[in-house]
Protein backbone atom coordinates (compact mmCIF):
# COMPACT_ATOMS: atom_id res chain seq x y z
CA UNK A 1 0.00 0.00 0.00
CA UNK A 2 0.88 3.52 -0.89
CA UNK A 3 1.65 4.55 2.86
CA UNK A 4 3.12 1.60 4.55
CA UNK A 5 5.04 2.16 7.82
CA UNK A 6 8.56 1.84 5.66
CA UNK A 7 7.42 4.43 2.48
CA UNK A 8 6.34 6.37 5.53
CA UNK A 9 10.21 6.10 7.30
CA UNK A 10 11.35 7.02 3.87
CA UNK A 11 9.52 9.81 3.66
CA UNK A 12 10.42 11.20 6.80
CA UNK A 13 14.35 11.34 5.49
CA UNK A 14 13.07 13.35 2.71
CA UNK A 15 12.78 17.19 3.75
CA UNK A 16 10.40 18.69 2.32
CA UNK A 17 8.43 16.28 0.16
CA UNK A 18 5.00 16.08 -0.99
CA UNK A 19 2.40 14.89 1.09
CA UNK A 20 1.15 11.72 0.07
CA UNK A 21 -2.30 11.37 -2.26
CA UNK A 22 -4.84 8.87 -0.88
CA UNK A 23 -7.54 8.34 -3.28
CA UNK A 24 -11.21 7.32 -1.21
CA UNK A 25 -14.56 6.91 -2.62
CA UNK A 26 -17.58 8.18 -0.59
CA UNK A 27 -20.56 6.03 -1.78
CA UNK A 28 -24.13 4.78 -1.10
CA UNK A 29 -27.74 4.91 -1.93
CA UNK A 30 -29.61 7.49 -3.46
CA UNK A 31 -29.89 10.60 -1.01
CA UNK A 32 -27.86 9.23 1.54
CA UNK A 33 -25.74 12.64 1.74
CA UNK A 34 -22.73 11.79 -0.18
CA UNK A 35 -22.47 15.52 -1.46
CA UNK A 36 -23.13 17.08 1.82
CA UNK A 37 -20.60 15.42 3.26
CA UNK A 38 -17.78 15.97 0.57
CA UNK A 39 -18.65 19.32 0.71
CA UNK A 40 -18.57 19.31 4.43
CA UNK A 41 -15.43 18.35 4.50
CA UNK A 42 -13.50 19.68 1.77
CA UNK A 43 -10.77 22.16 1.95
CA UNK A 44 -11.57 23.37 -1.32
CA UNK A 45 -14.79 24.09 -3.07
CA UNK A 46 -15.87 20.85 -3.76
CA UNK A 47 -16.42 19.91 -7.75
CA UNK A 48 -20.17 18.74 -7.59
CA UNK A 49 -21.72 17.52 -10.82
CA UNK A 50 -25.52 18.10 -9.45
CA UNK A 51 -28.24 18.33 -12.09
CA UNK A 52 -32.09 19.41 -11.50
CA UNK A 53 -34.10 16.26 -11.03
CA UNK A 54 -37.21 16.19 -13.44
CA UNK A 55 -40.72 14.28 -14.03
CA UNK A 56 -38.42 12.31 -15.99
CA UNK A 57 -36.88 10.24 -12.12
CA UNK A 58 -40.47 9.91 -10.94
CA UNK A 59 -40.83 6.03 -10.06
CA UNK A 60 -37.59 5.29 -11.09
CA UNK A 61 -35.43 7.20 -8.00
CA UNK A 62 -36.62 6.14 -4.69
CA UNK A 63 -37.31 9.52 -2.62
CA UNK A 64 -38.24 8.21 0.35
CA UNK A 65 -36.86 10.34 3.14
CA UNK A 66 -35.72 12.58 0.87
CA UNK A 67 -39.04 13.96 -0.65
CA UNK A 68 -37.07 17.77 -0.61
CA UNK A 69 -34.62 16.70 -2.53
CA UNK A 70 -34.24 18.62 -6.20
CA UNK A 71 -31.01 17.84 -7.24
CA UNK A 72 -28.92 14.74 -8.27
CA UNK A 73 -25.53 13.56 -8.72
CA UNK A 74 -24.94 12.25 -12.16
CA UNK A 75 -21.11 11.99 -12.23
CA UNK A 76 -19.43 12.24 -9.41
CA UNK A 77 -18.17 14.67 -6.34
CA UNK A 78 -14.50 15.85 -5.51
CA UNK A 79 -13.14 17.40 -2.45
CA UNK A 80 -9.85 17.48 -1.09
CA UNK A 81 -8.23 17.56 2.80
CA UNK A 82 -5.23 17.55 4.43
CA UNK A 83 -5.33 15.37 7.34
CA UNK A 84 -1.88 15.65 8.18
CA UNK A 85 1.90 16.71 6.60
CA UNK A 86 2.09 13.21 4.97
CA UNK A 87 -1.21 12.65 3.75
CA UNK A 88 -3.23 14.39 1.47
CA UNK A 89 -7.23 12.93 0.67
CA UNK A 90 -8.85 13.18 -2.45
CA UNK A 91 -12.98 12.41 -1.94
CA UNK A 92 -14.59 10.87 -5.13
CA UNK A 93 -18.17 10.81 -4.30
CA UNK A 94 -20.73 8.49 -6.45
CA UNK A 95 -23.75 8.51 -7.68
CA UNK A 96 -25.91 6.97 -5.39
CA UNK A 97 -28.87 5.60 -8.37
CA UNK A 98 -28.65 2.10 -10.16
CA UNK A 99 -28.05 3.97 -13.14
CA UNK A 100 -25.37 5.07 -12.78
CA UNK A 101 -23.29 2.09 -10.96
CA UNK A 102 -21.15 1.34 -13.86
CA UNK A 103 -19.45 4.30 -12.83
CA UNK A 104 -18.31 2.95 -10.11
CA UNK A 105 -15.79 1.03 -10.92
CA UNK A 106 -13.95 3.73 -13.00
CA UNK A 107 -14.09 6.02 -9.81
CA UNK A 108 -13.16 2.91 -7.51
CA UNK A 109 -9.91 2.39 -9.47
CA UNK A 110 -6.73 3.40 -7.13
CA UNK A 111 -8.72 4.07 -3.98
CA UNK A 112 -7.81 3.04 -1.23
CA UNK A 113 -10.55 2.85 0.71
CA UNK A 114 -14.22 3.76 0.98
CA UNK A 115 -17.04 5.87 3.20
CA UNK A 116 -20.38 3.82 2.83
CA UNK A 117 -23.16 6.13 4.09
CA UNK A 118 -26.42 4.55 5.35
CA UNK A 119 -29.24 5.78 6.37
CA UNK A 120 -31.21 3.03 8.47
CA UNK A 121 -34.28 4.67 6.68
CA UNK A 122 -33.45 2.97 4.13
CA UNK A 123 -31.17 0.14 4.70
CA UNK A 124 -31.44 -1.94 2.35
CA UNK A 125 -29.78 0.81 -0.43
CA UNK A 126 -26.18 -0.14 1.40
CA UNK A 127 -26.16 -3.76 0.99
CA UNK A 128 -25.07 -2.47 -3.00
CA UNK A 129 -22.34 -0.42 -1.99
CA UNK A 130 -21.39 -2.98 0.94
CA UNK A 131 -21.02 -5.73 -1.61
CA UNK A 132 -19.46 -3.74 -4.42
CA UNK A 133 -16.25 -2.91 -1.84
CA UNK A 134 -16.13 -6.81 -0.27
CA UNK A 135 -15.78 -7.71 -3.69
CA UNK A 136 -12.96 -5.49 -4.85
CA UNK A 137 -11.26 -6.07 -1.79
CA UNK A 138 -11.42 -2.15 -0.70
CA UNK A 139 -11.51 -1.67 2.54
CA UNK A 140 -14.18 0.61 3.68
CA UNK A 141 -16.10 1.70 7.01
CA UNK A 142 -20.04 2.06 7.62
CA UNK A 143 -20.67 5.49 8.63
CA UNK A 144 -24.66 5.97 9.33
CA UNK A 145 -25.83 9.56 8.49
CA UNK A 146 -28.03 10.57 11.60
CA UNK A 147 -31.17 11.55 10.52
CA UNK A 148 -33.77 13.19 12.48
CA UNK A 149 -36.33 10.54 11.87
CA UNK A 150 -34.56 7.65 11.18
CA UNK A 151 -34.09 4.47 13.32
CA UNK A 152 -31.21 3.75 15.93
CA UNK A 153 -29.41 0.62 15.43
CA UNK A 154 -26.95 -0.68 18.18
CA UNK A 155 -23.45 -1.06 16.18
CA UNK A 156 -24.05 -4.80 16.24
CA UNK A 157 -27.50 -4.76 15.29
CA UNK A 158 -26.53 -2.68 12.46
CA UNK A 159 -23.31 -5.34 11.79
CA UNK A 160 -25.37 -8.15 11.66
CA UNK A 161 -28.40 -6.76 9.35
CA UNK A 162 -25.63 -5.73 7.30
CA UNK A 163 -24.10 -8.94 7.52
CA UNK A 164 -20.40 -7.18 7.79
CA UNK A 165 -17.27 -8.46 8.50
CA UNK A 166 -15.79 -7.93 12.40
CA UNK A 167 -12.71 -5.58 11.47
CA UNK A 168 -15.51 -3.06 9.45
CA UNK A 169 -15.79 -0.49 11.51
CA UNK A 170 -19.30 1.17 12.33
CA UNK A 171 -19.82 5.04 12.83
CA UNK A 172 -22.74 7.54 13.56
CA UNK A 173 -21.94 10.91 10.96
CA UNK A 174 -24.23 13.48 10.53
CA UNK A 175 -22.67 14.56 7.19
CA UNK A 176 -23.12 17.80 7.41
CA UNK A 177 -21.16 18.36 10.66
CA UNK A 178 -17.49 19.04 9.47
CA UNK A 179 -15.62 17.53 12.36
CA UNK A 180 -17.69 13.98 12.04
CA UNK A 181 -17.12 13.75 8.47
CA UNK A 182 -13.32 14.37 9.33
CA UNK A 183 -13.49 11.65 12.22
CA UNK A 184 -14.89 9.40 10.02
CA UNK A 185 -12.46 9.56 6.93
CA UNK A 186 -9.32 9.12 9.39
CA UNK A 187 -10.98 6.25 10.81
CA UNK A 188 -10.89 4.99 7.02
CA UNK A 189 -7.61 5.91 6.56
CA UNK A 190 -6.10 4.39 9.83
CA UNK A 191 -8.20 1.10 9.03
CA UNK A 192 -6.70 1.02 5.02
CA UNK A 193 -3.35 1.19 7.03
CA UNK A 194 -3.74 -1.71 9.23
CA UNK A 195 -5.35 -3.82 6.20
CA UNK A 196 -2.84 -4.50 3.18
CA UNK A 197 -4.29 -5.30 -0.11
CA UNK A 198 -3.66 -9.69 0.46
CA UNK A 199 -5.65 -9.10 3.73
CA UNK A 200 -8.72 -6.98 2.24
CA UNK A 201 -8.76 -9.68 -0.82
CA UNK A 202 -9.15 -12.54 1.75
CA UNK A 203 -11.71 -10.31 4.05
């Protein structure tokens, strides 16, 4: 992996270098608040790629929850953050509707790991995003976006309805709160760390 402890002693006798660039996905269902929280947490204005939604998504994007929502990612979102004088991050955010899965895997390509947002609203949108990540290998964390109206799972409950592995980790994010969002991506990046890639193959 990119930052393993000895590239990180080597970089350390280097004055002066670059910070490292960590590549992470943030992905989910539809309306789950992958652009709020890429734009929460970005150091930079945050490349959206947000279009009006029309007549033309009615019974084909699920709204529940969400009935406010007018706008839609149809690409993908980018942020950047520093977290620290090694390590840069560089968000890709998905599209959260079936249509737009295959392009996932262009956007997965080179991450290193992944934010899945859930909200328990609607749980059954993460298994998607839970399965596309096991697959590749990636490893990723569960961060549950804390709705106002949505249900409280125990981390266990939400571990076994989710049927995830022991070493995912499990966080509450409210996505819009810029010190969560933060927590929750060095969680990611501290759990990428302890995983190398032979590990996240064999889960």
């Amino acid at each position: 992996m990119a930052f393993a402890d000895s590239d990180r002693a080597e970089r350390d006798d280097r004055p002066g270098a670059a910070p490292i660039p960590v590549k992470l996905v943030v992905a989910g269902g539809f309306g789950v608040g992958k652009t709020t929280l890429v734009g929460a947490v970005s150091e930079i204005d945050p490349l959206t790629t947000e279009e009006e939604m029309t007549v033309a998504s009615e019974g084909v994007d699920d709204v529940t929850g969400v009935e406010r929502k007018q706008t839609t990612t149809v690409a993908l979102d980018f942020g950047r953050i520093t977290i620290s004088e090694e390590i840069v991050l560089y968000m890709f955010g998905a599209p959260g509707q079936n249509r737009f899965w295959p392009l996932w895997n262009d956007l997965a390509l080179g991450a290193v790991g992944a934010v899945v947002l859930v909200d328990t609203r609607k749980l059954e949108d993460a298994f998607a995003s839970v399965d596309f990540f096991e697959r590749r290998g990636i490893p990723f964390v569960v961060a549950v976006n804390n709705f106002d109206d949505a249900y409280y799972y125990e981390p266990e409950e939400l571990r076994e309805a989710l049927t995830l592995a022991a070493e995912v980790p499990i966080m509450v994010c409210d996505a819009r709160d810029r010190e969560l969002a933060k927590t929750t991506l060095t969680t990611l990046v501290r759990t990428a760390i302890e995983r190398s890639p032979a590990e996240a193959a064999t889960g």
